[in-house]
N, C-alpha and C. Protein backbone atom coordinates (compact mmCIF):
# COMPACT_ATOMS: atom_id res chain seq x y z
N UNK A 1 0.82 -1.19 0.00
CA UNK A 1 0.00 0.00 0.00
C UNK A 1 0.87 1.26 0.00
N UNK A 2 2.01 0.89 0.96
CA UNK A 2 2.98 2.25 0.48
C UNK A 2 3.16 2.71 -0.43
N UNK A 3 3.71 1.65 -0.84
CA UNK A 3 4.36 1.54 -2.15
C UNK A 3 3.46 2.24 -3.20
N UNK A 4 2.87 1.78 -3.13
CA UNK A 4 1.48 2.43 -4.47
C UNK A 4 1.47 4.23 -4.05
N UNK A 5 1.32 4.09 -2.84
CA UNK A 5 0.94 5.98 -2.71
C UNK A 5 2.14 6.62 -2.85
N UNK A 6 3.39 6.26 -2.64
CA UNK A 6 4.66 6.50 -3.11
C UNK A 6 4.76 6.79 -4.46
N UNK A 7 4.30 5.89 -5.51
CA UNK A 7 4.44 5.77 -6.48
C UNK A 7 3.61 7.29 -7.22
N UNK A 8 2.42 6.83 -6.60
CA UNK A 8 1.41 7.81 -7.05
C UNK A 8 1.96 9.44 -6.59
N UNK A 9 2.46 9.45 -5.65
CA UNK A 9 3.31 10.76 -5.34
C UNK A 9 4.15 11.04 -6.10
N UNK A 10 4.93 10.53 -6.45
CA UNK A 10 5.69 10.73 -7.12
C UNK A 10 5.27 10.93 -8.88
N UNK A 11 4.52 10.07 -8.91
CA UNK A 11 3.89 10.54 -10.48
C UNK A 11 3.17 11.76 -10.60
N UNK A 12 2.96 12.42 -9.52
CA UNK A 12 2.16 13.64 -9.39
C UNK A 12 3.13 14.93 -9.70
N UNK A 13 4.30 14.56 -8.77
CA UNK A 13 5.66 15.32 -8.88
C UNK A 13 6.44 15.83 -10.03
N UNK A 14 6.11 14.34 -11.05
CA UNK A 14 6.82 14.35 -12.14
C UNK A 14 7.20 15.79 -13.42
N UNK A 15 5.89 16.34 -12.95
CA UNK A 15 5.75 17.56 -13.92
C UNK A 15 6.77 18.39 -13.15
N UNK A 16 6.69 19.02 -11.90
CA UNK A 16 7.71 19.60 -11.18
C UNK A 16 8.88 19.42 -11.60
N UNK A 17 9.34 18.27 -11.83
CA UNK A 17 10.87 17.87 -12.02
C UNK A 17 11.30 17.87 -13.42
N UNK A 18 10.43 17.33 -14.46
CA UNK A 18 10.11 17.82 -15.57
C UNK A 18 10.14 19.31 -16.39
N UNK A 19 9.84 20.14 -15.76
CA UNK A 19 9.79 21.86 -15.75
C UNK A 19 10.90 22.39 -15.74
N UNK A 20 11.79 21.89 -14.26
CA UNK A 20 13.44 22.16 -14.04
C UNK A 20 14.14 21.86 -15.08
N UNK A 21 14.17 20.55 -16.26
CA UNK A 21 15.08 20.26 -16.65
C UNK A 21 15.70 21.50 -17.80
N UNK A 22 16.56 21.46 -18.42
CA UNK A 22 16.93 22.36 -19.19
C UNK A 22 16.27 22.11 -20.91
N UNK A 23 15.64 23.10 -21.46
CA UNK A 23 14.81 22.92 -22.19
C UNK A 23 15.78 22.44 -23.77
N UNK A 24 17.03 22.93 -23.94
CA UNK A 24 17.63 22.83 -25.07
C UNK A 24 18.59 23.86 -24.98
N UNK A 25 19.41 24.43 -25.49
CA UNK A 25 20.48 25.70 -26.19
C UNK A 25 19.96 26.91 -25.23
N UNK A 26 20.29 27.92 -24.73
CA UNK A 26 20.11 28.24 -24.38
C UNK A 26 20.36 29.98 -25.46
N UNK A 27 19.26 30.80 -25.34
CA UNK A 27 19.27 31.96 -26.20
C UNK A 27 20.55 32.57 -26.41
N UNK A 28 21.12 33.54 -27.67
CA UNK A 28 22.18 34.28 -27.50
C UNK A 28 21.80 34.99 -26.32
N UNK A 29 20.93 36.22 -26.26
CA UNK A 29 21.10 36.83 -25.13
C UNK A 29 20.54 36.17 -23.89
N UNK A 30 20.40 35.25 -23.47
CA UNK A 30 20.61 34.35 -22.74
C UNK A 30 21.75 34.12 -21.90
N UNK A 31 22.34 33.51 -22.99
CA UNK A 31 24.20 33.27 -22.96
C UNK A 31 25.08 34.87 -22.35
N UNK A 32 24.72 35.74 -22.50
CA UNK A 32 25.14 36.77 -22.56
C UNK A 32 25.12 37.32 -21.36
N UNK A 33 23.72 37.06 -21.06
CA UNK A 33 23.47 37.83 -19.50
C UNK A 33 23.97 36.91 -18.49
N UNK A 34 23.75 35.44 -18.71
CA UNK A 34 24.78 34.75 -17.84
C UNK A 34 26.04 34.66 -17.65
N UNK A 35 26.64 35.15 -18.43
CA UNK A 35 27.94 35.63 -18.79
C UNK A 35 28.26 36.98 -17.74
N UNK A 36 27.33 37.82 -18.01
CA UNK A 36 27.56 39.22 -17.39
C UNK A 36 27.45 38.37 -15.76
N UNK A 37 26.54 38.12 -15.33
CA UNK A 37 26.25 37.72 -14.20
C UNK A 37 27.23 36.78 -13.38
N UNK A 38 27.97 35.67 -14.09
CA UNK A 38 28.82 35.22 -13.83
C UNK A 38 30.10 36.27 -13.82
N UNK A 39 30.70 37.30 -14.57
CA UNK A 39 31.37 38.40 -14.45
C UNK A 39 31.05 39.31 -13.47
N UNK A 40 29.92 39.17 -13.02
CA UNK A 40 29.33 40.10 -11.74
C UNK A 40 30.20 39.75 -10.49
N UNK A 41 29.52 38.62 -10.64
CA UNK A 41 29.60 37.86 -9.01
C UNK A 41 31.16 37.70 -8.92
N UNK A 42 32.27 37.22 -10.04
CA UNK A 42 33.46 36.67 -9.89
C UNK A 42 34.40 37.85 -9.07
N UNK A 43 33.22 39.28 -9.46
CA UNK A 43 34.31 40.43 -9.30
C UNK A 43 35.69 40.51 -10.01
N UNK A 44 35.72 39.50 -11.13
CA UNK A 44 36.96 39.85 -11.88
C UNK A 44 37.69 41.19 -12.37
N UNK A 45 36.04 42.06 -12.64
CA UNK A 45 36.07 43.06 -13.89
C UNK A 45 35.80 44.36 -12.70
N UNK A 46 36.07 44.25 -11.63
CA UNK A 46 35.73 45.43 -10.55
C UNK A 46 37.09 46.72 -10.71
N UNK A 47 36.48 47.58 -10.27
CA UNK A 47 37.35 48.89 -10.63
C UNK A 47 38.22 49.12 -9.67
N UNK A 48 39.28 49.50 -9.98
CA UNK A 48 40.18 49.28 -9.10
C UNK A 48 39.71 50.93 -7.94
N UNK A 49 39.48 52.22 -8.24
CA UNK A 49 39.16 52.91 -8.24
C UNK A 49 37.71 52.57 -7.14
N UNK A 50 38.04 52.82 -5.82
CA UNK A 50 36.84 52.94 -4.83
C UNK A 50 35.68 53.59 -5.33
N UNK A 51 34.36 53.06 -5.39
CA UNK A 51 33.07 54.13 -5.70
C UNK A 51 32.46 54.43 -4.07
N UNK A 52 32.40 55.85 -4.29
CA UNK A 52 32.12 56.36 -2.65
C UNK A 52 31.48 57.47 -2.95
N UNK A 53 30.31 57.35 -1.80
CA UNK A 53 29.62 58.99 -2.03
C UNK A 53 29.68 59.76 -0.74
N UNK A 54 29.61 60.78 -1.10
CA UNK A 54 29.15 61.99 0.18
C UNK A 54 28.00 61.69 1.28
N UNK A 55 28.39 62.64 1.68
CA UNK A 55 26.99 62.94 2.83
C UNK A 55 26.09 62.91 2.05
N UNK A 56 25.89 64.16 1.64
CA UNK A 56 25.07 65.06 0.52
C UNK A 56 24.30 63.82 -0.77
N UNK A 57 25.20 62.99 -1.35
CA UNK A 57 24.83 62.28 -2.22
C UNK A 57 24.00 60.83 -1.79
N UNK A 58 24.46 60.71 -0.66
CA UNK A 58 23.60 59.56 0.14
C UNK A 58 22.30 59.89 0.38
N UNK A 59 22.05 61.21 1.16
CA UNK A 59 21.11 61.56 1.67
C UNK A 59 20.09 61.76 0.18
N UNK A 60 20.52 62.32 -1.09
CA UNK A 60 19.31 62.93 -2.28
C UNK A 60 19.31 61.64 -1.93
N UNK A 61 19.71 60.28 -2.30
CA UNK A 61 19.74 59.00 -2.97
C UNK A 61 19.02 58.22 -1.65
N UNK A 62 18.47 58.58 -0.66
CA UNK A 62 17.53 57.99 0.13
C UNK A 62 16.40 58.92 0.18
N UNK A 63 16.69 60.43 0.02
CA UNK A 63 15.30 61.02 -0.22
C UNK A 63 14.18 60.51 -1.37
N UNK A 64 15.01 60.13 -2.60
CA UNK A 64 14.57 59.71 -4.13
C UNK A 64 13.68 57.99 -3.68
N UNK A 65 14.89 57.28 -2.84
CA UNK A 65 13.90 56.38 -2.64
C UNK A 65 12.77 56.48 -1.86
N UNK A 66 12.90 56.92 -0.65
CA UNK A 66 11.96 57.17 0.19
C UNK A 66 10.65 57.68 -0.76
N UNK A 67 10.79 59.06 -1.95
CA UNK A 67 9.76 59.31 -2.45
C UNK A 67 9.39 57.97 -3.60
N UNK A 68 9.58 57.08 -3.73
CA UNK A 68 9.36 56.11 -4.79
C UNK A 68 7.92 55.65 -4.41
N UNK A 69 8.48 55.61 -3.10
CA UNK A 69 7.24 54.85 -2.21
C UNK A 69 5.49 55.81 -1.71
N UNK A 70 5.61 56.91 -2.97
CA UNK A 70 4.43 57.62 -2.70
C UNK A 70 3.95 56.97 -4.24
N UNK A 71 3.85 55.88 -4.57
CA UNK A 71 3.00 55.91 -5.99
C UNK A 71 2.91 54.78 -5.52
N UNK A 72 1.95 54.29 -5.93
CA UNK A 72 1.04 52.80 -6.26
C UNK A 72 2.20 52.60 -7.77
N UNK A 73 1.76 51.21 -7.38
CA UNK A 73 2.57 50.18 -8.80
C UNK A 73 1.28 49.92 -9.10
N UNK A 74 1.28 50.12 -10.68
CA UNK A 74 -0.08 50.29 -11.13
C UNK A 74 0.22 48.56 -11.64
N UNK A 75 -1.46 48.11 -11.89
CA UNK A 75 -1.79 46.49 -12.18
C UNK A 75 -1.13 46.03 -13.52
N UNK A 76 -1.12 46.87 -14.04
CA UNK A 76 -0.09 47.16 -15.43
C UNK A 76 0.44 48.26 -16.51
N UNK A 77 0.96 48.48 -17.24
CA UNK A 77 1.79 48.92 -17.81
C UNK A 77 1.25 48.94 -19.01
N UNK A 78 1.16 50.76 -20.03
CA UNK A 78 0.40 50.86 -21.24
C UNK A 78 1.59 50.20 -21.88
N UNK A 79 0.77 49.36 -22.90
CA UNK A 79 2.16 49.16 -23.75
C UNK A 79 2.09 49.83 -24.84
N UNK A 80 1.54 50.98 -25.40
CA UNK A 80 1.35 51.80 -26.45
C UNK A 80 1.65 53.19 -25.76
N UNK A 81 2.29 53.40 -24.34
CA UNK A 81 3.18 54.85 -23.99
C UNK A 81 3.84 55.11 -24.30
N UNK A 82 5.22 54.10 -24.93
CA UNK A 82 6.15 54.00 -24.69
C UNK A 82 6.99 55.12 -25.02
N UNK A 83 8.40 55.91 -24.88
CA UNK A 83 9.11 56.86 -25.74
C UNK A 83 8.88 57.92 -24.63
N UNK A 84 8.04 58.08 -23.11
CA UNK A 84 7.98 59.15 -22.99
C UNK A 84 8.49 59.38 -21.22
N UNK A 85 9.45 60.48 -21.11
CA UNK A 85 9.96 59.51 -19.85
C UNK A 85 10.18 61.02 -19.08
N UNK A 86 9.14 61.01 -17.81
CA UNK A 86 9.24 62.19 -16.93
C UNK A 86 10.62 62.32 -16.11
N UNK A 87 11.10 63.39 -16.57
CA UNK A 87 12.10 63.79 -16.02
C UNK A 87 12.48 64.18 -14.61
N UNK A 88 11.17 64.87 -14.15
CA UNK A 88 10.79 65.11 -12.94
C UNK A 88 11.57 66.53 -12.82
N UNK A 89 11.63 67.28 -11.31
CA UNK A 89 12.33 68.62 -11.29
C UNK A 89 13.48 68.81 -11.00
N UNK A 90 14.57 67.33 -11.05
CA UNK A 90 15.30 67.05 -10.78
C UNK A 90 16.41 67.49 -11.77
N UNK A 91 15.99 66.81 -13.92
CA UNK A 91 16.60 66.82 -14.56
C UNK A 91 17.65 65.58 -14.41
């Protein structure tokens, strides 16, 4: 009787494990971004040159986020807007 509901579990599963496998070739830009990403993480390609900010530049750069968080994420996205991109009073 185990055995059978084992079985049957597992045949249920099958699609799950099925889904994971790798589908074939994987896209040029595919290949590409895994590439970048693997170049990310290795830190091979890092600047030798410290990136560091100010007081001043920390603080706009948490004000900017902090205001992100006054808009709703709308349910979706026109896809016939496109090309038009508020600058805000920032520039």
């Amino acid at each position: 009787m185990k055995t059978i509901m084992l079985c049957g579990l597992a045949c249920l599963a099958l699609p799950l494990f099925a889904h994971a496998l790798d589908a074939g070739p994987a896209s040029l830009q595919q290949q590409e971004t895994e590439a970048w990403l693997q170049l990310q993480g290795s830190n091979k390609a890092a600047s030798a040159k410290p990136q560091t900010a100010n007081a001043t530049e920390r603080e706009l750069a948490m004000q900017r986020w902090l205001k992100s968080f006054q808009h709703d994420i709308p349910v979706f996205f026109e896809q016939d807007a496109g090309g038009v991109v508020d600058s805000g009073s920032g520039g």
